[in-house]
C-alpha atoms as a PDB file:
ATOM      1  CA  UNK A   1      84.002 121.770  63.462  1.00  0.00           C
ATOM      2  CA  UNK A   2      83.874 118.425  63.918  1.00  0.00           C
ATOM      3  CA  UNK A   3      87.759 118.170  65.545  1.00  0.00           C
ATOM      4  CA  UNK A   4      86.416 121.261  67.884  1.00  0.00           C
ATOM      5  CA  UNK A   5      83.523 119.212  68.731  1.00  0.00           C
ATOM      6  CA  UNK A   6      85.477 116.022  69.647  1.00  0.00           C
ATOM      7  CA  UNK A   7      88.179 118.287  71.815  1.00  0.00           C
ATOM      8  CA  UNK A   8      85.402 119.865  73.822  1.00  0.00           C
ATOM      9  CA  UNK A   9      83.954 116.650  74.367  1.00  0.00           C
ATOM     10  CA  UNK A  10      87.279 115.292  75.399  1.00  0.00           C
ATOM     11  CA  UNK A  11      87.854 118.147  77.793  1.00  0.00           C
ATOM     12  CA  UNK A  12      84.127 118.198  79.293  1.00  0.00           C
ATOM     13  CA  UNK A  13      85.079 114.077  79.893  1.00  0.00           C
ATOM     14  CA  UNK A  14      87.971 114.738  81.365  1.00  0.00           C
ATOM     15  CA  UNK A  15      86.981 117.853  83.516  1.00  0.00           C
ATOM     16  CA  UNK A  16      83.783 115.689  85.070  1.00  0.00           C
ATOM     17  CA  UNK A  17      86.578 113.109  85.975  1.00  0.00           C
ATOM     18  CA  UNK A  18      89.047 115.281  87.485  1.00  0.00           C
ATOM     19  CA  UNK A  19      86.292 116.994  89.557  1.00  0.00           C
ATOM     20  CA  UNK A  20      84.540 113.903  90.312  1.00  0.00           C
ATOM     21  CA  UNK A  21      88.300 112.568  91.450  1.00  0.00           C
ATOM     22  CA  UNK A  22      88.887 115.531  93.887  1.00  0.00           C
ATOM     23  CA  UNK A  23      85.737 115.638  95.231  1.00  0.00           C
ATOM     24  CA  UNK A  24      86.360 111.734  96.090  1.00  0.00           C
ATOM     25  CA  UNK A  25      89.966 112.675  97.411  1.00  0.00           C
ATOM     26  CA  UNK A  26      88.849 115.696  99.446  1.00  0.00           C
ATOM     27  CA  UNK A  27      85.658 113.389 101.189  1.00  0.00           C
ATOM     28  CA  UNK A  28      88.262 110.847 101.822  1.00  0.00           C
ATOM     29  CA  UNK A  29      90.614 113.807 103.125  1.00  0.00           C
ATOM     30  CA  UNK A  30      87.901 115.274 105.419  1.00  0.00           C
ATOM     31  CA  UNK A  31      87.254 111.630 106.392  1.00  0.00           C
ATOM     32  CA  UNK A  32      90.464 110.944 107.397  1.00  0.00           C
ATOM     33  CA  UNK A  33      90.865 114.189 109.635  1.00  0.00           C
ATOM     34  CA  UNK A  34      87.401 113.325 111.336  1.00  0.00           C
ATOM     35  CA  UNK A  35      88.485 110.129 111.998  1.00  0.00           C
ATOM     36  CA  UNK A  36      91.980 111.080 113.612  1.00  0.00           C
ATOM     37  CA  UNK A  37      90.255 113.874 115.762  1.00  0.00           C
ATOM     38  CA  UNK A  38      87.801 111.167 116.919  1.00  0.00           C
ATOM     39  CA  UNK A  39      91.087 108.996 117.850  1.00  0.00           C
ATOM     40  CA  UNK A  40      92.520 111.513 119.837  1.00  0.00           C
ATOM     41  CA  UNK A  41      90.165 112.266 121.197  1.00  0.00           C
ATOM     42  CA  UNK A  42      89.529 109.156 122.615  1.00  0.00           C
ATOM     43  CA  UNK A  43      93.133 108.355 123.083  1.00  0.00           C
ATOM     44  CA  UNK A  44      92.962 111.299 125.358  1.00  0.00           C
ATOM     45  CA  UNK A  45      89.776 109.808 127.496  1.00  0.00           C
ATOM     46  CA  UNK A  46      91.574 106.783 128.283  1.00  0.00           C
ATOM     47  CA  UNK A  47      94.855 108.256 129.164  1.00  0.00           C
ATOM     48  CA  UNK A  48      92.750 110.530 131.834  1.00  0.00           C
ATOM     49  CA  UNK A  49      90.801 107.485 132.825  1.00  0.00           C
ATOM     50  CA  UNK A  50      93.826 105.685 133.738  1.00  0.00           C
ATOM     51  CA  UNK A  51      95.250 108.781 135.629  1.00  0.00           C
ATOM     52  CA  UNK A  52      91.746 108.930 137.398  1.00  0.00           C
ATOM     53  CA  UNK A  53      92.255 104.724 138.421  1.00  0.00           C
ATOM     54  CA  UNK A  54      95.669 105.587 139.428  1.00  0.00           C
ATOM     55  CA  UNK A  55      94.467 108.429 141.897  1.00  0.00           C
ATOM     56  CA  UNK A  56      91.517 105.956 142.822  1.00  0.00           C
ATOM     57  CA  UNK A  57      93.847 103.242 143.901  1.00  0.00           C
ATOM     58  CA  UNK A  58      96.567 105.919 145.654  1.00  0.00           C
ATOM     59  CA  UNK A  59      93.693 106.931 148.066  1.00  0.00           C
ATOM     60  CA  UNK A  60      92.221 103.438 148.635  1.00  0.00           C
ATOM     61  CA  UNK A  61      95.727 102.315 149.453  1.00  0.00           C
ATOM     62  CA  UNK A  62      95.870 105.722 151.337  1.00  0.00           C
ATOM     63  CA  UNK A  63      92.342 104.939 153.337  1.00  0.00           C
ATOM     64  CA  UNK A  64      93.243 101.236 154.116  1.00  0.00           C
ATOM     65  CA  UNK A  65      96.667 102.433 156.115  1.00  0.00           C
ATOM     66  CA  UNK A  66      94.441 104.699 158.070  1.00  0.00           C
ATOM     67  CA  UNK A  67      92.695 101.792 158.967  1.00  0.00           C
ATOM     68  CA  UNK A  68      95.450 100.310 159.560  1.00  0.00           C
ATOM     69  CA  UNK A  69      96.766 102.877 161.905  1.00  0.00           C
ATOM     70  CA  UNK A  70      93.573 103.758 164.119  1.00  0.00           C
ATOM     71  CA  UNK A  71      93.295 100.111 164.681  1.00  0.00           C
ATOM     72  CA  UNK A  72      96.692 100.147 165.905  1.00  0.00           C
ATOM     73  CA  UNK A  73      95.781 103.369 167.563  1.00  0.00           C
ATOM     74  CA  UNK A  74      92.352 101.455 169.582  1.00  0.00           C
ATOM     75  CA  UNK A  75      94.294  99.074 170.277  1.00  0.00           C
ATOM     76  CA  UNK A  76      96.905 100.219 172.148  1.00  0.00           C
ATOM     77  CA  UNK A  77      94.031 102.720 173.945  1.00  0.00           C
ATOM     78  CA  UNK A  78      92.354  99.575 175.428  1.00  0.00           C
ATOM     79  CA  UNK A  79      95.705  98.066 176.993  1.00  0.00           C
END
């Protein structure tokens, strides 16, 4: 009894470890997934915040030549 004793013990020891080990791996697994998701996602944002400043400056270039043009435009009216 006493060798089936110290086996079980041995094999309760090293079952709490192994579980305690892939519970630690799968937390740092989940972890890691949350925290790529989360860098996508704001990968993502920034990529359609730069299209958005891109547009922005396209139609503020686009506004000032229309400015540009009516001026042109009054000016010639007045002559």
């Amino acid at each position: 009894m006493g060798i089936a004793t110290a086996i079980f013990a041995i094999l309760s020891a090293a079952t709490t470890v192994l579980c305690a080990t892939g519970s630690l791996l799968w937390w740092a697994y989940r972890r890691g997934q949350a925290s790529g998701a989360e860098r996508a996602r704001r990968d993502a944002d920034q990529r359609a915040q730069v299209r958005a400043d891109t547009k922005i400056r396209a139609l503020e270039r686009l506004v000032a030549e229309m400015h540009g043009e009516l001026a042109a435009m009054q000016s010639r009216r007045r002559h």
